[in-house]
C-alpha atoms as a PDB file:
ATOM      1  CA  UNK A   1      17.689  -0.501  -6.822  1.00  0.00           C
ATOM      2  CA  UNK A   2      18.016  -3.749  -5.034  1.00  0.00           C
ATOM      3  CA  UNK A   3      15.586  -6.347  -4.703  1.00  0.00           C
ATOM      4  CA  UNK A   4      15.400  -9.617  -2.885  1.00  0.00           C
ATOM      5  CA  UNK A   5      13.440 -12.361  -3.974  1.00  0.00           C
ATOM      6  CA  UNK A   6      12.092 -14.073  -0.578  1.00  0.00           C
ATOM      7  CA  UNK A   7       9.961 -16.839   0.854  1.00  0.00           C
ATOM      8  CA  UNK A   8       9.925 -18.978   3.629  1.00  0.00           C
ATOM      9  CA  UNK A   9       8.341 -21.915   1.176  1.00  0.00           C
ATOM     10  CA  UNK A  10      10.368 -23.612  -1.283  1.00  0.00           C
ATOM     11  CA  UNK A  11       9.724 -24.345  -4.428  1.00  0.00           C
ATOM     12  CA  UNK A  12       7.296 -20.941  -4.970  1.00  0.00           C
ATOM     13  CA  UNK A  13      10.160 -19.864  -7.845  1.00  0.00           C
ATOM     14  CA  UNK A  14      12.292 -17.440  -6.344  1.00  0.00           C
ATOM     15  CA  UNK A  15      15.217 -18.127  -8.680  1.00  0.00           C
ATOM     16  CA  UNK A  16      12.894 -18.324 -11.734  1.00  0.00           C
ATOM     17  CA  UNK A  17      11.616 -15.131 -10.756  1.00  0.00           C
ATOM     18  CA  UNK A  18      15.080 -13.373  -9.676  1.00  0.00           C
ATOM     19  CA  UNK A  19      16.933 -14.736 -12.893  1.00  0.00           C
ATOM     20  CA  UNK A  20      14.050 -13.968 -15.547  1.00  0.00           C
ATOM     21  CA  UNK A  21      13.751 -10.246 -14.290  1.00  0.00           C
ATOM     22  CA  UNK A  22      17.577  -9.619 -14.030  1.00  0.00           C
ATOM     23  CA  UNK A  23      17.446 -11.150 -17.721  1.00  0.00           C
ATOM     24  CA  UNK A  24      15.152  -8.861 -18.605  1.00  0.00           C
ATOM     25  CA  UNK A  25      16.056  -5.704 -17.383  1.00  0.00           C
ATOM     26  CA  UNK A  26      19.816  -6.506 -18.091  1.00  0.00           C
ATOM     27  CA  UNK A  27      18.205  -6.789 -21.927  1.00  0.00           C
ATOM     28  CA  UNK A  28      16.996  -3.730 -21.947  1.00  0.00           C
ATOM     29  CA  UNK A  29      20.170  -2.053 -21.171  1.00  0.00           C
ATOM     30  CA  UNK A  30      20.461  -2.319 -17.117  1.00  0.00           C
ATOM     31  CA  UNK A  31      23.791  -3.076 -15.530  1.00  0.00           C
ATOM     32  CA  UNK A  32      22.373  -6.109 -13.563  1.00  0.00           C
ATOM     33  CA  UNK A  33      23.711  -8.422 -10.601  1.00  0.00           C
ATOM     34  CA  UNK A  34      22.072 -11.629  -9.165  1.00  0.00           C
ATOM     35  CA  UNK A  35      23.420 -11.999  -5.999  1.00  0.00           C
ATOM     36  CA  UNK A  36      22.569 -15.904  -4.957  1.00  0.00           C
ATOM     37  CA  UNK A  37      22.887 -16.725  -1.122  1.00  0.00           C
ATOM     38  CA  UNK A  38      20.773 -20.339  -1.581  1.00  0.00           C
ATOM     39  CA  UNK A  39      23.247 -22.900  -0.790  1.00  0.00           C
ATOM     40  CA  UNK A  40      21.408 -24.890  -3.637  1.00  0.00           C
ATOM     41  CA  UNK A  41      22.596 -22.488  -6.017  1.00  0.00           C
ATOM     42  CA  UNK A  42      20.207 -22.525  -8.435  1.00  0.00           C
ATOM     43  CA  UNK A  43      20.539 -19.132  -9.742  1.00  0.00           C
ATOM     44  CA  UNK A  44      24.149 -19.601 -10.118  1.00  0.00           C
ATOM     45  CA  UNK A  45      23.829 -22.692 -12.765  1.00  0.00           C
ATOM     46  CA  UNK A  46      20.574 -21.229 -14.241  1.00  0.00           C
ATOM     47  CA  UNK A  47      22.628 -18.129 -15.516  1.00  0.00           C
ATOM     48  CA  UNK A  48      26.282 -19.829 -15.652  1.00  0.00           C
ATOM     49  CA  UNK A  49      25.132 -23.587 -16.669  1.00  0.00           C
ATOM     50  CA  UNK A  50      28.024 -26.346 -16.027  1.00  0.00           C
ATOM     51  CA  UNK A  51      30.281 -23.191 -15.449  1.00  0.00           C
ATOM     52  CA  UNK A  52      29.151 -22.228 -11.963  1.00  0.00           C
ATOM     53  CA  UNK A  53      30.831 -26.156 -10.944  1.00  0.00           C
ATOM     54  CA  UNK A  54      34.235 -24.835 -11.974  1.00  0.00           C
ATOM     55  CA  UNK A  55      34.559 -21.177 -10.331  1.00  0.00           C
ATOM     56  CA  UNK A  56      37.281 -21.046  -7.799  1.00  0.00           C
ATOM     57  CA  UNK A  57      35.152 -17.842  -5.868  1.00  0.00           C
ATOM     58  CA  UNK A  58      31.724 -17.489  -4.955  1.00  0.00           C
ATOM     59  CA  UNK A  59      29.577 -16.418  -1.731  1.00  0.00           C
ATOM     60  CA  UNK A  60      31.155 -18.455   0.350  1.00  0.00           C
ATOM     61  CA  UNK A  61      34.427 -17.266   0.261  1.00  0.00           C
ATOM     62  CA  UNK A  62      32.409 -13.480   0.125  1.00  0.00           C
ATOM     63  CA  UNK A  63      31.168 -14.295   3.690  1.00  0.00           C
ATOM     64  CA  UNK A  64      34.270 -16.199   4.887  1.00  0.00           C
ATOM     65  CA  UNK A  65      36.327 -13.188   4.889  1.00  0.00           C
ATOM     66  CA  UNK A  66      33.863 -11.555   7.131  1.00  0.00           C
ATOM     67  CA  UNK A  67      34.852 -14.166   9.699  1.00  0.00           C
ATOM     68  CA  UNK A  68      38.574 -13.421   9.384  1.00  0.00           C
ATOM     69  CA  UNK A  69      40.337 -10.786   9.268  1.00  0.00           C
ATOM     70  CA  UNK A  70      42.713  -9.704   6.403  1.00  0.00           C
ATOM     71  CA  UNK A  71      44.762  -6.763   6.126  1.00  0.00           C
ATOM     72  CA  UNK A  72      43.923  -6.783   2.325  1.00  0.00           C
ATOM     73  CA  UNK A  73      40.517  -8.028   2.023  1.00  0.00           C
ATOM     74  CA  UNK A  74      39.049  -9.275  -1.335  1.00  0.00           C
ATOM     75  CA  UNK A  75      37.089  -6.213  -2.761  1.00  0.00           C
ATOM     76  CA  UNK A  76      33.095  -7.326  -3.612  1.00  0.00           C
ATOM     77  CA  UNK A  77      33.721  -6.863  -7.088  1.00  0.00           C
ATOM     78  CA  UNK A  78      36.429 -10.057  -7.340  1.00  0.00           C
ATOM     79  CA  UNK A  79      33.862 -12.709  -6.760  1.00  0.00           C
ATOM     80  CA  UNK A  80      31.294 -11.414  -9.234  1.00  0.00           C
ATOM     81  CA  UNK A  81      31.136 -13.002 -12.654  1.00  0.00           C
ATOM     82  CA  UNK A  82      29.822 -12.114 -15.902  1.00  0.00           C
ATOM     83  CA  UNK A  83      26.944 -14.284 -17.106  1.00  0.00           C
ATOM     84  CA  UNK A  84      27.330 -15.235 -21.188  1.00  0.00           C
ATOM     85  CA  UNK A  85      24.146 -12.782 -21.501  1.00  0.00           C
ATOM     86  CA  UNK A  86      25.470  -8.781 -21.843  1.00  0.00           C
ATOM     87  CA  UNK A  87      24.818  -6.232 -18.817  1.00  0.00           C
ATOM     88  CA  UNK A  88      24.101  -9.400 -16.721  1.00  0.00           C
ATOM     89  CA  UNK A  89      26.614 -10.497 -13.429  1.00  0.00           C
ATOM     90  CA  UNK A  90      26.082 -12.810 -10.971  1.00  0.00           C
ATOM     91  CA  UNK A  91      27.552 -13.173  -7.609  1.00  0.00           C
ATOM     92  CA  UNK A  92      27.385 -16.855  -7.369  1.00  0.00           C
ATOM     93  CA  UNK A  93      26.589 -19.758  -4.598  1.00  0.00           C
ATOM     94  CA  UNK A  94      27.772 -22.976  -3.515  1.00  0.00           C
ATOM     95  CA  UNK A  95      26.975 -25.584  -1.505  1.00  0.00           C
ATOM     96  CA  UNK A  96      29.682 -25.237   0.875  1.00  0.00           C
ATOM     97  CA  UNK A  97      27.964 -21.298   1.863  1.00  0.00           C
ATOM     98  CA  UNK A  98      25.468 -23.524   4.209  1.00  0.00           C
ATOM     99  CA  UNK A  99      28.404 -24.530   6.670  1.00  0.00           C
ATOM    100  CA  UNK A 100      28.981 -20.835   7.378  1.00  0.00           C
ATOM    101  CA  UNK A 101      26.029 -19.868   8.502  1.00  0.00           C
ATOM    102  CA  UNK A 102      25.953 -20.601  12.491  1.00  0.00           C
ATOM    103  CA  UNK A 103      29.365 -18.981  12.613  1.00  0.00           C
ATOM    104  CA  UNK A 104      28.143 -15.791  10.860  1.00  0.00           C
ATOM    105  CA  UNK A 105      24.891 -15.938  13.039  1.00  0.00           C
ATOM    106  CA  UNK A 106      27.020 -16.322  16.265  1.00  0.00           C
ATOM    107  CA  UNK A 107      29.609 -13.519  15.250  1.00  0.00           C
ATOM    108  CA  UNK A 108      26.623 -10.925  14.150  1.00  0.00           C
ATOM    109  CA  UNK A 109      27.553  -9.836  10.828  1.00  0.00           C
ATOM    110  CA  UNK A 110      23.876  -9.493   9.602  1.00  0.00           C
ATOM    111  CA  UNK A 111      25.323  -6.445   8.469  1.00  0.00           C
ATOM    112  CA  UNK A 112      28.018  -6.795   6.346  1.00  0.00           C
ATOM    113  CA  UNK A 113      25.922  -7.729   3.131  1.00  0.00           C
ATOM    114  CA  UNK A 114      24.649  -4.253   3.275  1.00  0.00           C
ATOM    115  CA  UNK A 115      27.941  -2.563   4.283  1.00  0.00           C
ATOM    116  CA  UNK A 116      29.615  -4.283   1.280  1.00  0.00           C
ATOM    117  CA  UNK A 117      26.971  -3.487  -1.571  1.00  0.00           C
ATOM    118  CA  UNK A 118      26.794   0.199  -0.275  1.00  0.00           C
ATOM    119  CA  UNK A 119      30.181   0.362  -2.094  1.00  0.00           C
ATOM    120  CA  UNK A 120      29.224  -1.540  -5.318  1.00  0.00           C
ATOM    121  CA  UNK A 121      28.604   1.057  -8.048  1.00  0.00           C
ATOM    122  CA  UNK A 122      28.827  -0.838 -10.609  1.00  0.00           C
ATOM    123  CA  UNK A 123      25.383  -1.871 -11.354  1.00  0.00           C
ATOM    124  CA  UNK A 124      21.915  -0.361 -12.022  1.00  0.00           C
ATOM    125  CA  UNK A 125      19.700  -2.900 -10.612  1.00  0.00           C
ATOM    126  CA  UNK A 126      20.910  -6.182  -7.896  1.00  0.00           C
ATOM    127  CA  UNK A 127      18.605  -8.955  -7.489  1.00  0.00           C
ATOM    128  CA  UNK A 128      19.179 -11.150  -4.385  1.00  0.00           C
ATOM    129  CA  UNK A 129      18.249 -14.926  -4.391  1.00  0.00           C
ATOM    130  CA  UNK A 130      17.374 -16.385  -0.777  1.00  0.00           C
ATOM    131  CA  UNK A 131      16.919 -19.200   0.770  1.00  0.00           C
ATOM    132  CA  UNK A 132      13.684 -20.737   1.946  1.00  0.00           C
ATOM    133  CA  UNK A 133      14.306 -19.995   5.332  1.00  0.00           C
ATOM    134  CA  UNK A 134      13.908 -16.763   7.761  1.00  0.00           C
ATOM    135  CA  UNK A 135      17.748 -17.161   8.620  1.00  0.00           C
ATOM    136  CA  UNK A 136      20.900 -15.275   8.101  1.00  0.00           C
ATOM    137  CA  UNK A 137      21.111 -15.064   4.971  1.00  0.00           C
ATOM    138  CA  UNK A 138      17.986 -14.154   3.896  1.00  0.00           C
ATOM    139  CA  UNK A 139      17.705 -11.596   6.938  1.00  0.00           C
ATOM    140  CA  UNK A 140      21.037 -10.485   5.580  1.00  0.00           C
ATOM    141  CA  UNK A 141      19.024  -9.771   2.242  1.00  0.00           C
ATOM    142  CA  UNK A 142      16.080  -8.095   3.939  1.00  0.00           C
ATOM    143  CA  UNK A 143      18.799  -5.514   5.549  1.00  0.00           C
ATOM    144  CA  UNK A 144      20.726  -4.597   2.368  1.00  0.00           C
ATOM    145  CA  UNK A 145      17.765  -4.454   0.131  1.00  0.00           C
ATOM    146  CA  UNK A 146      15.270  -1.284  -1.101  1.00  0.00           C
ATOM    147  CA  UNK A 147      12.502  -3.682  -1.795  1.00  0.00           C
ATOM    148  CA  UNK A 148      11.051  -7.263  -1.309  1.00  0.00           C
ATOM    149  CA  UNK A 149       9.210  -8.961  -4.053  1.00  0.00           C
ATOM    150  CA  UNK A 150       7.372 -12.161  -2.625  1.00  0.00           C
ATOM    151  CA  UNK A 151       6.631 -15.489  -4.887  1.00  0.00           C
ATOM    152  CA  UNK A 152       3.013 -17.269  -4.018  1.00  0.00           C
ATOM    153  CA  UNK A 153       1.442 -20.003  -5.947  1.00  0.00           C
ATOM    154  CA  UNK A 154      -2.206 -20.451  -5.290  1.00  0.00           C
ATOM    155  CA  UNK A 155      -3.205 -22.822  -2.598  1.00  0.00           C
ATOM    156  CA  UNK A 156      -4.534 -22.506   0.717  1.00  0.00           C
ATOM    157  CA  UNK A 157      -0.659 -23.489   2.398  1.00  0.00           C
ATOM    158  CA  UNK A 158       0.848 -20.791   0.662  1.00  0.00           C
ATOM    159  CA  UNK A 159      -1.768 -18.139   1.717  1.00  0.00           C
ATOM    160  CA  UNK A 160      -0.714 -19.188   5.147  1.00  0.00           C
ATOM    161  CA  UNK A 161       2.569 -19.161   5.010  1.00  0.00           C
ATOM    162  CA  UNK A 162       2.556 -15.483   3.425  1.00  0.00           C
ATOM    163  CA  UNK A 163       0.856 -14.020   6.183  1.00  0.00           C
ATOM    164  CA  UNK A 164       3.618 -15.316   8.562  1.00  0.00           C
ATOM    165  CA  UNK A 165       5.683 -13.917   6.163  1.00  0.00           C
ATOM    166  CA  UNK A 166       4.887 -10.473   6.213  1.00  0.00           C
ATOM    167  CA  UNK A 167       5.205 -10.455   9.883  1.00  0.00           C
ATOM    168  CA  UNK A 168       8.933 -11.541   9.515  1.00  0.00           C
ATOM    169  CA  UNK A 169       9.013  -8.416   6.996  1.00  0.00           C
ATOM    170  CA  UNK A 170       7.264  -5.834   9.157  1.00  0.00           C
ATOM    171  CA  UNK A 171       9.736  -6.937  12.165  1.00  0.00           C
ATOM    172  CA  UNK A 172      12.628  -6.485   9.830  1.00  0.00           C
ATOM    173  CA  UNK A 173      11.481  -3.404   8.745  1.00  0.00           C
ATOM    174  CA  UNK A 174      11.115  -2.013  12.494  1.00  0.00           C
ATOM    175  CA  UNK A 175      14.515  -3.258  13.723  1.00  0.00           C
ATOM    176  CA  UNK A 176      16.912  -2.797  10.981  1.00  0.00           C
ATOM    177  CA  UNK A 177      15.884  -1.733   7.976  1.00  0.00           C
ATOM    178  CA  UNK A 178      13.050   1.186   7.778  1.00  0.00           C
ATOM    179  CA  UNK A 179      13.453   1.647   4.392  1.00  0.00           C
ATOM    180  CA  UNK A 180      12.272  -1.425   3.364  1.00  0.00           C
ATOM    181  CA  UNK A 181       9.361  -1.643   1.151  1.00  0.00           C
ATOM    182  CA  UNK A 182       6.998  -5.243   0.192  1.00  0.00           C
ATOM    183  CA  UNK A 183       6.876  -4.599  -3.381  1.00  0.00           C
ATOM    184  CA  UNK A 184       4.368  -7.019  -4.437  1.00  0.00           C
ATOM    185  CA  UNK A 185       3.432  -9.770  -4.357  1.00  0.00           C
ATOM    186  CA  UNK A 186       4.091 -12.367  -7.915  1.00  0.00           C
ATOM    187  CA  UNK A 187       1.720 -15.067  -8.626  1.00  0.00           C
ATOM    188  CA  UNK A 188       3.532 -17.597 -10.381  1.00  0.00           C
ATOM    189  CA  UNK A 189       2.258 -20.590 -12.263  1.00  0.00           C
ATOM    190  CA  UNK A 190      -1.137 -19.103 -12.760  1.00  0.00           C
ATOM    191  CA  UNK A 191      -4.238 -21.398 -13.806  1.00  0.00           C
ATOM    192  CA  UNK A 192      -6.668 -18.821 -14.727  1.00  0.00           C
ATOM    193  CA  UNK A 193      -9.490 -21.628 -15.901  1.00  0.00           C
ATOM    194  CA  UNK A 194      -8.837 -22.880 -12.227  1.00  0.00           C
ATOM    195  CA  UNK A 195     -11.476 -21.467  -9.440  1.00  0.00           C
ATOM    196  CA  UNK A 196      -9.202 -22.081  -6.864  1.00  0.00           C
ATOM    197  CA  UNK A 197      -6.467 -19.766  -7.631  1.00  0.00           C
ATOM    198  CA  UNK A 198      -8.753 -16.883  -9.197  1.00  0.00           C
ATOM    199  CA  UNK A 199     -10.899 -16.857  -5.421  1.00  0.00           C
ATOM    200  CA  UNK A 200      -7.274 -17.016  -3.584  1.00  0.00           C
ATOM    201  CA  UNK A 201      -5.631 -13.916  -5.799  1.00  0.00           C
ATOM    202  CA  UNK A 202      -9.198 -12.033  -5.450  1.00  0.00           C
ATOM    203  CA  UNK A 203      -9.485 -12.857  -1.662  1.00  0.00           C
ATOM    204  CA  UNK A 204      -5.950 -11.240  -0.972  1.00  0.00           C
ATOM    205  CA  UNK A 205      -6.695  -8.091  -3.017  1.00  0.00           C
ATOM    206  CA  UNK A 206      -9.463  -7.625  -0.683  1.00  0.00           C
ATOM    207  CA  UNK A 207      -7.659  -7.839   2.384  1.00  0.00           C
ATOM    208  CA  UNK A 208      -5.700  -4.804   0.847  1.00  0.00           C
ATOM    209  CA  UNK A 209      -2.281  -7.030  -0.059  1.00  0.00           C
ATOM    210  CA  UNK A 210       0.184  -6.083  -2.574  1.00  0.00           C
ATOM    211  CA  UNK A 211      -0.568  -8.374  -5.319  1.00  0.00           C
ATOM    212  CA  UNK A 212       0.827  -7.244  -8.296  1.00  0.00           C
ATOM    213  CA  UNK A 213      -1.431  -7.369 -11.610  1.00  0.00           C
ATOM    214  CA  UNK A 214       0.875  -9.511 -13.828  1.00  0.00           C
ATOM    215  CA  UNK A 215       0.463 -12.895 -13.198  1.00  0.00           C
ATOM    216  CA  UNK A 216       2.973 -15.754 -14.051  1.00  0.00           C
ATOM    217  CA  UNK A 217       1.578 -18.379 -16.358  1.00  0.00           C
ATOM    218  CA  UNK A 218       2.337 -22.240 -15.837  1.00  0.00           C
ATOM    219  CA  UNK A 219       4.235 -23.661 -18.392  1.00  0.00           C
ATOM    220  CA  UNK A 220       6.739 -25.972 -19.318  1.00  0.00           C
ATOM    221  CA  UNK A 221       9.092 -24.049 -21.166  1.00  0.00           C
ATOM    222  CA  UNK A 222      10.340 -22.946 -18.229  1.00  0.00           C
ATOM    223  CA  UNK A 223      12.132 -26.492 -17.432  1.00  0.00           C
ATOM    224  CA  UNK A 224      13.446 -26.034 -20.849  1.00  0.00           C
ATOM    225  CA  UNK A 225      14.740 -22.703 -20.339  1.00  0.00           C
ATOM    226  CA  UNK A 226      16.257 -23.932 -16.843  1.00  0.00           C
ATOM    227  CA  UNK A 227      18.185 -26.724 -18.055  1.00  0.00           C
ATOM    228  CA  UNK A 228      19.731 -25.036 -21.199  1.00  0.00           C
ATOM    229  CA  UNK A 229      20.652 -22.160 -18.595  1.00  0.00           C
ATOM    230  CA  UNK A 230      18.907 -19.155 -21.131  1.00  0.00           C
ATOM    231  CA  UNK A 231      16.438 -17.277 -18.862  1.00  0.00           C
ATOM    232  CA  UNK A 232      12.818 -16.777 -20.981  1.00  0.00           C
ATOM    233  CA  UNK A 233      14.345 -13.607 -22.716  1.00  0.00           C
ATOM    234  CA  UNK A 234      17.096 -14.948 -24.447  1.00  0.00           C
ATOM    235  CA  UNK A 235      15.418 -18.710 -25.031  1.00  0.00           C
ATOM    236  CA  UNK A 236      11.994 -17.450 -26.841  1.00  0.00           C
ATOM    237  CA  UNK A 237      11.930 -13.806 -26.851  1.00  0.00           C
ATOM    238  CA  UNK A 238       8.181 -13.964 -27.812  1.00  0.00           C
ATOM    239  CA  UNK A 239       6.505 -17.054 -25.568  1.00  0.00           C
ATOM    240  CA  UNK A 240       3.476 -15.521 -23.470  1.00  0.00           C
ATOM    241  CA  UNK A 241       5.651 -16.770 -19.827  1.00  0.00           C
ATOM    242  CA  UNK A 242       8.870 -14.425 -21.749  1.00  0.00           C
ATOM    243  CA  UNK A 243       6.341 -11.835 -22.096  1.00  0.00           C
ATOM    244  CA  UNK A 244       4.408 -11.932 -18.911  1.00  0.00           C
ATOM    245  CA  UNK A 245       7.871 -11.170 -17.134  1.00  0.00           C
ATOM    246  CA  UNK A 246       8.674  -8.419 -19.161  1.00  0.00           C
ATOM    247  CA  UNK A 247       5.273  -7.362 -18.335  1.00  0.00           C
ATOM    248  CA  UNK A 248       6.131  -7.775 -15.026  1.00  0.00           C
ATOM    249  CA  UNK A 249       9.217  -6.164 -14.916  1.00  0.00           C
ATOM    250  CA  UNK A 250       7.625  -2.856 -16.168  1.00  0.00           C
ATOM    251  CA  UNK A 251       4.853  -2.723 -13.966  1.00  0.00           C
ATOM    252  CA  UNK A 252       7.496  -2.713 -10.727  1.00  0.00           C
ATOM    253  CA  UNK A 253       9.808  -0.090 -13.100  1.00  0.00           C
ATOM    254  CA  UNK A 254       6.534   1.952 -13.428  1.00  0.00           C
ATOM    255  CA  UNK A 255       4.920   1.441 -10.074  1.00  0.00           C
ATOM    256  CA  UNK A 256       4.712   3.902  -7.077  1.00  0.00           C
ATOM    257  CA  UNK A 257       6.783   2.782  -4.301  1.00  0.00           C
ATOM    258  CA  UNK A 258       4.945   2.833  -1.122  1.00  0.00           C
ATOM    259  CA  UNK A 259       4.888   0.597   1.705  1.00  0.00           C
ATOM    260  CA  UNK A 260       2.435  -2.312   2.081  1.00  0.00           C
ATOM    261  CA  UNK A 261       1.174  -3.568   5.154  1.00  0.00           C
ATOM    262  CA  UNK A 262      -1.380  -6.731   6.439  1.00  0.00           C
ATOM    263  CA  UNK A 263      -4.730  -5.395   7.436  1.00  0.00           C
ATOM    264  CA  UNK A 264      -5.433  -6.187  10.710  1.00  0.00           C
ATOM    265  CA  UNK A 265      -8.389  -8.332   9.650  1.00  0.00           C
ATOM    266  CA  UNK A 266      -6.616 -10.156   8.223  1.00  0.00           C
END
């Protein structure tokens, strides 16, 4: 199965969300890759720490040789490294991955991400990072991946933005990849005692949207658990935001997978 973990905002927690279900599923005995195509990288150090400064391979050199040709090729597995957390990989970023991207745009290769992880049979599960932009990398992500899971905290922005979103998703889905499914949607950093964010989440059930029943709970153990690079799993097993994504994580294991589309009326 492989996910990607998209939105156009930033700062929704895509990596959060990408790294903390890997973690999870890789815990429970999944052979689990985070592919990260952000230039920030975030994923990368979140599940490497001060390591991912010092690799000598990472995405960018992945999409490089895409641009020129080699007799002998790198093979996908050579820039994948293990994470210190067993059954979990990560294919990581860098900063430099951002100067690539008009060349790869120019030179069409949207679909060369797919191509390559058609071949990877390695893992159970990939989870794929992106950027938060509708660009080529992230439309590289939408092409190679089964399923899109979408990130929204609750404000009146974000509910905008997500309906532009799921345009860029249907078009996707009608040019290149019909396969493609909108998973759900995640609310992340949850208030319930706030009115605001219970009208929003009940408002977009009622237009008929994916919104997935667990709901991500603010808290700031996350920082924690991003700056000593242990995803919620492996940091405190048994905090309610550890256990809300492994509530998570079940409920897309255990879910039918159907498409989802805007209602009109929307």
């Amino acid at each position: 199965m492989k996910r990607v973990v998209f939105n156009q905002k930033g700062g929704v927690g895509k990596s959060t969300i990408a790294c903390n279900l890997a973690a999870v599923a890789a815990a429970a005995g999944a052979r689990t890759l985070v592919i990260d195509l952000d230039p920030q990288a975030n994923s990368s150090r979140y599940l490497l720490g001060d390591a991912a400064d010092e690799l000598q391979l990472s995405a960018t050199e992945f999409f490089d040789q895409m641009l020129n040709f080699k007799l002998r090729p790198k093979a996908t597995e050579d820039f994948i490294v293990a994470t210190p957390f067993a059954n979990l990989s990560v294919l990581p970023s860098h900063p430099s991955l951002e100067d690539l991207q008009a060349k790869l745009e120019s030179r069409h290769k949207i679909y060369k991400l797919r191509e390559a992880l058609e071949g990877l049979s390695d893992f159970d599960q990939i989870w794929i990072d992106t950027p938060p932009a509708m660009h080529f990398y992230t439309l590289s992500a939408l092409i190679a991946a089964d399923a899109c899971l979408i990130p929204f905290d609750c404000d009146d922005f974000s509910r905008r933005a997500l309906y532009s979103l799921l345009e860029h998703v249907e078009e996707i889905r009608a040019d290149h990849n019909g396969a493609l499914l909108v998973e759900g949607i995640v609310v992340n950093q949850f208030q319930p005692r706030a009115k605001l964010p219970q009208r929003l989440v009940e408002e977009l059930r009622g237009e008929g949207l994916p919104v997935l029943r667990t709901m991500l709970s603010a808290s700031v153990k996350i920082r924690e658990s991003h700056q000593l690079a242990r995803p919620m799993v492996h940091l405190d097993a048994q905090h309610k935001l550890s256990r809300e994504f492994a509530a998570l994580y079940a409920e897309l294991k255990h879910a039918p997978k159907a498409k989802s589309k805007r209602r009109a009326a929307a």
